[in-house]
C-alpha atoms as a PDB file:
ATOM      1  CA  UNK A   1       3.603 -14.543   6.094  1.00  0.00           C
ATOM      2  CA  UNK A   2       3.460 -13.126   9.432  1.00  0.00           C
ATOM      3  CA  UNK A   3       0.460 -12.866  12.066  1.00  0.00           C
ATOM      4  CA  UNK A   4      -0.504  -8.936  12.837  1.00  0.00           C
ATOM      5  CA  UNK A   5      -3.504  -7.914  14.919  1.00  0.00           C
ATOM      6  CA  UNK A   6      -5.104 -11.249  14.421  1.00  0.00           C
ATOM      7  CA  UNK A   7      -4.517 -10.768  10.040  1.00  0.00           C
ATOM      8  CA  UNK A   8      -2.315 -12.509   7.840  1.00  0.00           C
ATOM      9  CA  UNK A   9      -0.088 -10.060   6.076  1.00  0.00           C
ATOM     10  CA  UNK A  10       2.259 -10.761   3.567  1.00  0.00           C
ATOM     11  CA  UNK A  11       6.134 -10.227   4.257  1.00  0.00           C
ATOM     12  CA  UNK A  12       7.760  -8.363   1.783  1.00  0.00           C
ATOM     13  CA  UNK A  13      10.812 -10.587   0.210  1.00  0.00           C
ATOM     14  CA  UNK A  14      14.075  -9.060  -0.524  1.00  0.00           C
ATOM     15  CA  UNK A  15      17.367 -10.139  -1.965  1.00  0.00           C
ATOM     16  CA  UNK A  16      17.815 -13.361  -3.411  1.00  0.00           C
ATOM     17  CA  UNK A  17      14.468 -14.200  -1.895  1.00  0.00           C
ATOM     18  CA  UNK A  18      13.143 -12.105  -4.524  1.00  0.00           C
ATOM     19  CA  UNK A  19      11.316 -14.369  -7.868  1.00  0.00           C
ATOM     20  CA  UNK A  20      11.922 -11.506 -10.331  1.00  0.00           C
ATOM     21  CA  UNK A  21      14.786  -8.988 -10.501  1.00  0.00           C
ATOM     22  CA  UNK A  22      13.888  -5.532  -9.345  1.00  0.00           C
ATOM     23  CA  UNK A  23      13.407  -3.299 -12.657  1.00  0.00           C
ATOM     24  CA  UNK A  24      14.305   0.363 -12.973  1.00  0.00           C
ATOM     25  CA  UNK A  25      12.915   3.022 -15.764  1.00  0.00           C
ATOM     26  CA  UNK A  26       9.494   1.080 -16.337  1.00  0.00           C
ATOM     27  CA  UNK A  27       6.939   2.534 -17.927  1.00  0.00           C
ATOM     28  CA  UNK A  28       3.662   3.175 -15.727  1.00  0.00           C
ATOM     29  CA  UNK A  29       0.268   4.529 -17.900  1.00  0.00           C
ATOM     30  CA  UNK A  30      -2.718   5.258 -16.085  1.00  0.00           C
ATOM     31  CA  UNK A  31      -3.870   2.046 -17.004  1.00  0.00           C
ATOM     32  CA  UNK A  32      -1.524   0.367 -14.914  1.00  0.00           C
ATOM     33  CA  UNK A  33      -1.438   2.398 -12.076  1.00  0.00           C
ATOM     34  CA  UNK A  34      -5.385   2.067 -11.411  1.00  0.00           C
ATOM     35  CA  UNK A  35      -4.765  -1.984 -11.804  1.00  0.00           C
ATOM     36  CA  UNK A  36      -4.130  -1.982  -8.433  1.00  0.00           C
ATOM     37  CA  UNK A  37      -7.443  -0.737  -7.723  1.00  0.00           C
ATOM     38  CA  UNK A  38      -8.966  -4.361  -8.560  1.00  0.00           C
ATOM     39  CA  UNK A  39      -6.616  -6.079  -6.393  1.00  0.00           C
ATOM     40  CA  UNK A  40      -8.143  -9.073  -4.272  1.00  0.00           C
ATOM     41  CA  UNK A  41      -6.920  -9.356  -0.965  1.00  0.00           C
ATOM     42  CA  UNK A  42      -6.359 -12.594   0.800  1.00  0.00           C
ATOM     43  CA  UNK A  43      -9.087 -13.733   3.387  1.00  0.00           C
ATOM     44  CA  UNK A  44      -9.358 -11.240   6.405  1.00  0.00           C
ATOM     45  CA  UNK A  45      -7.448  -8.249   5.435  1.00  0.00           C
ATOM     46  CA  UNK A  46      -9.520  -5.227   4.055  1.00  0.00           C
ATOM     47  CA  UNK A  47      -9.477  -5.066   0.655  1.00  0.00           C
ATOM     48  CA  UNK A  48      -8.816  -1.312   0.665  1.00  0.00           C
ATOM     49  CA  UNK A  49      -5.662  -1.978   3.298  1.00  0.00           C
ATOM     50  CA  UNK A  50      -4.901  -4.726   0.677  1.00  0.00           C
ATOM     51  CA  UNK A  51      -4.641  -2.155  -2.356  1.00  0.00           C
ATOM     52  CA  UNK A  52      -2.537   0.176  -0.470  1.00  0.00           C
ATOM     53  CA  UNK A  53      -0.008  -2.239   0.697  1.00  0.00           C
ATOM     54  CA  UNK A  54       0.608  -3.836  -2.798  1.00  0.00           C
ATOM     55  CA  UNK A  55       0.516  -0.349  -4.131  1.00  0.00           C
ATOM     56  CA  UNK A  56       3.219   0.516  -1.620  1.00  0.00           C
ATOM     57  CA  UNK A  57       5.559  -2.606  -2.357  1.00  0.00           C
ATOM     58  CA  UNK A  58       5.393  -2.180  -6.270  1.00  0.00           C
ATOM     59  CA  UNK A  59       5.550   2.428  -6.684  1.00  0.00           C
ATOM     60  CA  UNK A  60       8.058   4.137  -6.290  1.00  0.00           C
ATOM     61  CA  UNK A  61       6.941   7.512  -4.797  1.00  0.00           C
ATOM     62  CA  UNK A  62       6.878   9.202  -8.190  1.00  0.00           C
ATOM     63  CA  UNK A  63       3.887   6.229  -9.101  1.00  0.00           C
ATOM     64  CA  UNK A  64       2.352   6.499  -5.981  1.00  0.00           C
ATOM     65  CA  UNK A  65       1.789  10.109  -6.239  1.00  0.00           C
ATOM     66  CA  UNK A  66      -0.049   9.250  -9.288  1.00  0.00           C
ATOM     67  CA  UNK A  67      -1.711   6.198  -7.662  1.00  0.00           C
ATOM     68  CA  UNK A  68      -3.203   8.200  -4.394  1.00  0.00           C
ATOM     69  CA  UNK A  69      -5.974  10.226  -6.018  1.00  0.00           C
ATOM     70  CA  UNK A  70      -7.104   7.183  -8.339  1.00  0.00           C
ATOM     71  CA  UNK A  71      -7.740   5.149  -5.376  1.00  0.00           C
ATOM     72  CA  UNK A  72      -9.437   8.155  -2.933  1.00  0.00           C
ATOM     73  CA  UNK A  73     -11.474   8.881  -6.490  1.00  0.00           C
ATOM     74  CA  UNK A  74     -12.301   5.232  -6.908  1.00  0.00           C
ATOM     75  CA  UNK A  75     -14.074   5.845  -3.114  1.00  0.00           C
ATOM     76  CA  UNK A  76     -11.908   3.883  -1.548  1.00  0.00           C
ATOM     77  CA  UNK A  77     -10.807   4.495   2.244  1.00  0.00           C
ATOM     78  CA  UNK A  78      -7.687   6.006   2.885  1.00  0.00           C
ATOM     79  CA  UNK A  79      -8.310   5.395   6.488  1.00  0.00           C
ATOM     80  CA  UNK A  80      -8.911   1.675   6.428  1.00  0.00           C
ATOM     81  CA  UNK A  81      -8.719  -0.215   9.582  1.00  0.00           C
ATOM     82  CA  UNK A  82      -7.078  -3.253  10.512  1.00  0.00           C
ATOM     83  CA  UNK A  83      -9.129  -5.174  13.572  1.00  0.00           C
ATOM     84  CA  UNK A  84      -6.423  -3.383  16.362  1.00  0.00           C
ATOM     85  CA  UNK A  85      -7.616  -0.175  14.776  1.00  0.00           C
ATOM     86  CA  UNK A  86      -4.011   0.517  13.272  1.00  0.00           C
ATOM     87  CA  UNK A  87      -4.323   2.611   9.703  1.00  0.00           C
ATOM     88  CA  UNK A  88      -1.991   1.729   6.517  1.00  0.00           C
ATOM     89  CA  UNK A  89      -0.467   5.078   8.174  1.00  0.00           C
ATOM     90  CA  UNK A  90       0.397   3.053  10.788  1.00  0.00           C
ATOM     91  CA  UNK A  91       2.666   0.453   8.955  1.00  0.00           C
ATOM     92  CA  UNK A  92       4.159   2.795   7.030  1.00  0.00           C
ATOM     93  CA  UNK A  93       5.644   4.504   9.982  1.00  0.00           C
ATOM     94  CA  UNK A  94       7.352   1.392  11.215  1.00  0.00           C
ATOM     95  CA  UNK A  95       9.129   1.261   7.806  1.00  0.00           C
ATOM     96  CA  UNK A  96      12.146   3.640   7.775  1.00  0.00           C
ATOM     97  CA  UNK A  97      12.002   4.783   4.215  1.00  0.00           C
ATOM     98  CA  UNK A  98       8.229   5.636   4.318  1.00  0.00           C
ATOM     99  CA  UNK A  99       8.392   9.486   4.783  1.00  0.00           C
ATOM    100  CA  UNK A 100       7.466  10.264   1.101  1.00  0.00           C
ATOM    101  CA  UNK A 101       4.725   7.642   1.537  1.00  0.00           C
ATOM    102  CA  UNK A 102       3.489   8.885   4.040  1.00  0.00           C
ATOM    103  CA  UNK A 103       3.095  12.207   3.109  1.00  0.00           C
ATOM    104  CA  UNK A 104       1.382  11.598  -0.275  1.00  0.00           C
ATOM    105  CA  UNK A 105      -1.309   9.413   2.149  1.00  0.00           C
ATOM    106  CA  UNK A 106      -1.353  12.276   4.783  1.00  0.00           C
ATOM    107  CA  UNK A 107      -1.838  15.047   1.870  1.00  0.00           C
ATOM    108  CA  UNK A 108      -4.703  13.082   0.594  1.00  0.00           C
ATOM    109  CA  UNK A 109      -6.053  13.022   4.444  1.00  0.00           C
ATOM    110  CA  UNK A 110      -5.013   9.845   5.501  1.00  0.00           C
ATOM    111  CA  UNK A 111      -4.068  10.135   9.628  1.00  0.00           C
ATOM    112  CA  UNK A 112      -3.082   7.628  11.889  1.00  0.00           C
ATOM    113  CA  UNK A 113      -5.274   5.232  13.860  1.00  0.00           C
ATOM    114  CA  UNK A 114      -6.378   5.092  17.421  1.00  0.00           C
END
């Protein structure tokens, strides 16, 4: 875990750090895709922020796509803030293979923070 803006935030493992192989051509239903909507998030990150980021780690774009207007549906915030003000918009553009990410959020309204 690292500290960011004053909020614990899970680092994402890769490699051999990994506990389960990486799987390819998995089936996603509905059903699963909107179990990411009940995610709980750890204490002091916003559970919305919490939804997107797990959401983010465990799609592909093609599942996120599907996942985007579940959550904004759901009423959750696309805009959620972390206490510096930064947006999940935000992280993803410190990541360098966001872009499709990022425009799925930003075609679904999501904009950076302040």
């Amino acid at each position: 875990m690292s500290q960011t803006d004053d909020t614990m935030i899970e680092e994402k493992k890769t490699g051999k750090e990994r506990t389960q192989p990486a799987t390819r051509n998995e089936e996603w239903s509905d059903e699963r895709i909107k179990a990411f909507l009940s995610l709980e998030p750890p204490e002091g990150v916003p559970a919305d922020y919490h939804i997107l980021l797990k959401a983010y780690r465990g799609m592909l774009p093609e599942q996120f796509t599907r996942f985007v207007p579940f959550f904004v549906e759901a009423g959750h915030d696309i805009n959620v803030t972390l206490e510096s003000g930064a947006t999940f918009l935000d992280h993803l553009a410190q990541h360098r293979r966001a872009a499709p990410y990022m425009e799925i959020l930003e075609s679904h309204g999501a904009r950076r923070g302040a």
